[in-house]
Protein backbone atom coordinates (compact mmCIF):
# COMPACT_ATOMS: atom_id res chain seq x y z
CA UNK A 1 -14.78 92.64 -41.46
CA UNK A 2 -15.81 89.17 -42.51
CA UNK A 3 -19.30 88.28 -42.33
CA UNK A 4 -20.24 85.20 -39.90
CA UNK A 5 -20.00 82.43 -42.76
CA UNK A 6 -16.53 83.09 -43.81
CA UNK A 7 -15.70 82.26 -40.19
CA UNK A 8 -16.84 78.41 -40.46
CA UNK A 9 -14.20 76.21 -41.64
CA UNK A 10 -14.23 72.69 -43.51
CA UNK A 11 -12.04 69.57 -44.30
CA UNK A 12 -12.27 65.36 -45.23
CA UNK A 13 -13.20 64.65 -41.85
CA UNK A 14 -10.90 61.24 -42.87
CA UNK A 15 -7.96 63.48 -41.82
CA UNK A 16 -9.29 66.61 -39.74
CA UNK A 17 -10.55 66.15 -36.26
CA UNK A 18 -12.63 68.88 -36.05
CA UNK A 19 -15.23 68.27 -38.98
CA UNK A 20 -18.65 67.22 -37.90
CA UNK A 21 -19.57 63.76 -39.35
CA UNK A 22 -23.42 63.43 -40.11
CA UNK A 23 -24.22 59.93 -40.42
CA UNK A 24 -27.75 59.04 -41.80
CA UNK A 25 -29.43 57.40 -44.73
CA UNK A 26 -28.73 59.19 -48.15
CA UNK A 27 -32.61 58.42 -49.32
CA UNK A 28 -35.10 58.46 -47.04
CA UNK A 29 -39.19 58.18 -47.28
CA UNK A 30 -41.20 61.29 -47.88
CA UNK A 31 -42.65 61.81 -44.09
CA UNK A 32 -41.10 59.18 -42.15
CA UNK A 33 -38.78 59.66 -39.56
CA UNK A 34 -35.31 58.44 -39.31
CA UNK A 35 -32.11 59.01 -37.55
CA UNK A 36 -29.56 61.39 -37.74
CA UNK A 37 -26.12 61.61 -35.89
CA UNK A 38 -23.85 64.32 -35.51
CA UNK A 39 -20.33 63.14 -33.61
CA UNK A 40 -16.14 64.72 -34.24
CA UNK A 41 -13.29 62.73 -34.45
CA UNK A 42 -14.52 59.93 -36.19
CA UNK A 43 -11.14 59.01 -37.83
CA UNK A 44 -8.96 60.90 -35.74
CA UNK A 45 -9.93 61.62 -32.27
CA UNK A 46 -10.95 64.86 -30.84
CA UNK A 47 -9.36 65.91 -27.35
CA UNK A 48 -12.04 66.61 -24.36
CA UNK A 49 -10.23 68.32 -21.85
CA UNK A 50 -11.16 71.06 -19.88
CA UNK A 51 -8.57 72.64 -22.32
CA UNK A 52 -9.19 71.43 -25.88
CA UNK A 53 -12.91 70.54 -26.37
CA UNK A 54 -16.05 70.54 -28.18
CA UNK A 55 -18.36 72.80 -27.16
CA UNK A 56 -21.28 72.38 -29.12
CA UNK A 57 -22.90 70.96 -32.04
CA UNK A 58 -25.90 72.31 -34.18
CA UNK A 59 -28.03 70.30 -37.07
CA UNK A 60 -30.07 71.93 -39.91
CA UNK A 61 -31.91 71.47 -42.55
CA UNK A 62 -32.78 73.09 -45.79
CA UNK A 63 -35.21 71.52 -47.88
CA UNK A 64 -35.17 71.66 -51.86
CA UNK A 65 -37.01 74.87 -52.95
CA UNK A 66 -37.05 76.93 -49.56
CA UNK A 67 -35.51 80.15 -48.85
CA UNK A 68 -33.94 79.54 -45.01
CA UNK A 69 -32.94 76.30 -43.76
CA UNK A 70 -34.80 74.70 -40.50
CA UNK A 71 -32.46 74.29 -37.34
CA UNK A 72 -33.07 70.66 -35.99
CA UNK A 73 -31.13 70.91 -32.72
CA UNK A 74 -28.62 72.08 -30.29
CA UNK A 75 -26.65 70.13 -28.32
CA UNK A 76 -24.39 71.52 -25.49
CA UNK A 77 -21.70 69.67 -23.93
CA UNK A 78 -20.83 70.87 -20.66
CA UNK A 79 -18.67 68.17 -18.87
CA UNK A 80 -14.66 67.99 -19.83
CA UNK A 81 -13.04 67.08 -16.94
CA UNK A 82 -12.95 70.09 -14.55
CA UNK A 83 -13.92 70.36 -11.12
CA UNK A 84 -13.49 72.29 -8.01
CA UNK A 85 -9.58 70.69 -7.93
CA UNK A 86 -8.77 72.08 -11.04
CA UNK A 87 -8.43 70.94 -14.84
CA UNK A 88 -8.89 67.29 -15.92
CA UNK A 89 -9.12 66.46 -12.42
CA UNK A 90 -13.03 64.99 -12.37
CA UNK A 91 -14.29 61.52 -13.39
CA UNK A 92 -17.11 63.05 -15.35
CA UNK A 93 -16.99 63.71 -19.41
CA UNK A 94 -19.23 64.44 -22.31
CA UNK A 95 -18.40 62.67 -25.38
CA UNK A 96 -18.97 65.20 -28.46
CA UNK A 97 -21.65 63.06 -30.37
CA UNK A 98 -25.47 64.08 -31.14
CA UNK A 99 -28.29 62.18 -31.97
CA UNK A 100 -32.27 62.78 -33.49
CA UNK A 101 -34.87 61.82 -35.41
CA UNK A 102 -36.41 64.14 -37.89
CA UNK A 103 -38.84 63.72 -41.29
CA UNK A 104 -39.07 65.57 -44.45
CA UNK A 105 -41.09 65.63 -47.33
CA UNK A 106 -38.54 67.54 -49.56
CA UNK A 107 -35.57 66.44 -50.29
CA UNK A 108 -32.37 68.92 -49.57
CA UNK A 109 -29.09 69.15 -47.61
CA UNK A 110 -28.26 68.78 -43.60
CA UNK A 111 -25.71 70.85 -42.42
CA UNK A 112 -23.84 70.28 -38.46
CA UNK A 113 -21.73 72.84 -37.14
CA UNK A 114 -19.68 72.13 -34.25
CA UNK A 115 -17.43 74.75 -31.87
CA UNK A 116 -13.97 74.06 -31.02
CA UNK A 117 -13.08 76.06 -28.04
CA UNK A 118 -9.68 76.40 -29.77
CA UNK A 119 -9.85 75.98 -33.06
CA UNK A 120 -13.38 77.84 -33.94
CA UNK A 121 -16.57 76.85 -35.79
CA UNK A 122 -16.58 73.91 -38.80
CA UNK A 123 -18.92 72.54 -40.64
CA UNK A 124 -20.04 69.68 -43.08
CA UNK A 125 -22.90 68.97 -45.02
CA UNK A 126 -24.86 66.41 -46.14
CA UNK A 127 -27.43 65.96 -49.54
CA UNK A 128 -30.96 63.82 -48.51
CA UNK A 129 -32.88 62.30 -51.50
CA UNK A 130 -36.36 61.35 -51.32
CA UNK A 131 -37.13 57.87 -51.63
């Protein structure tokens, strides 16, 4: 049996679709907020049909020194295109991207995971320095 990590999978998210990109500054100020993104498909586009779509998304943190890392936030997407009339038949979409604010005063590494309903879980990570 493998154990739950071995199930996440990772890649350049330059040429996989499916690798959470987490966009925010590389140094930030000890205990001052600032953004972070989470989106798929930055370089190559992710499907979002009610077929072939992004689930969800989850952000943590695990700052410098600590034992467990911090989870930031969940975001569901719920909307690909399905309605009473069947698959991809609705006007209404979710696009897979998340966005927050957080602050630290540690430095350490964000991690995003993201679920593909087809492809399974993937991750990427992401170092944050202290300015």
């Amino acid at each position: 049996m493998k154990e739950f990590g071995e199930l996440f999978q990772t890649a350049d998210w330059k040429t996989e679709k499916h690798v959470p990109v987490i966009e925010c500054p590389d140094r930030v100020k000890a205990d001052e907020m600032f953004p972070v993104k989470a989106t798929l498909g930055k370089e190559v586009a992710h499907p979002n049909t009610t077929e072939h779509h992004i689930r969800w998304i989850s952000i943590y943190f695990h700052p410098e020194g600590e034992k467990f890392p911090y989870q930031i936030g969940h975001f569901e997407f719920c909307a690909h295109g399905e309605s009473a009339q069947g698959p991809d038949t609705s006007s209404i979409y979710t696009h897979h991207e998340a966005s927050t604010s957080m602050k630290t005063s540690k430095p350490g590494v964000l991690y995003a995971a993201a679920l593909c309903n087809i492809h399974g879980l993937w991750q990427s990570e992401k170092e944050i320095k202290i300015a």
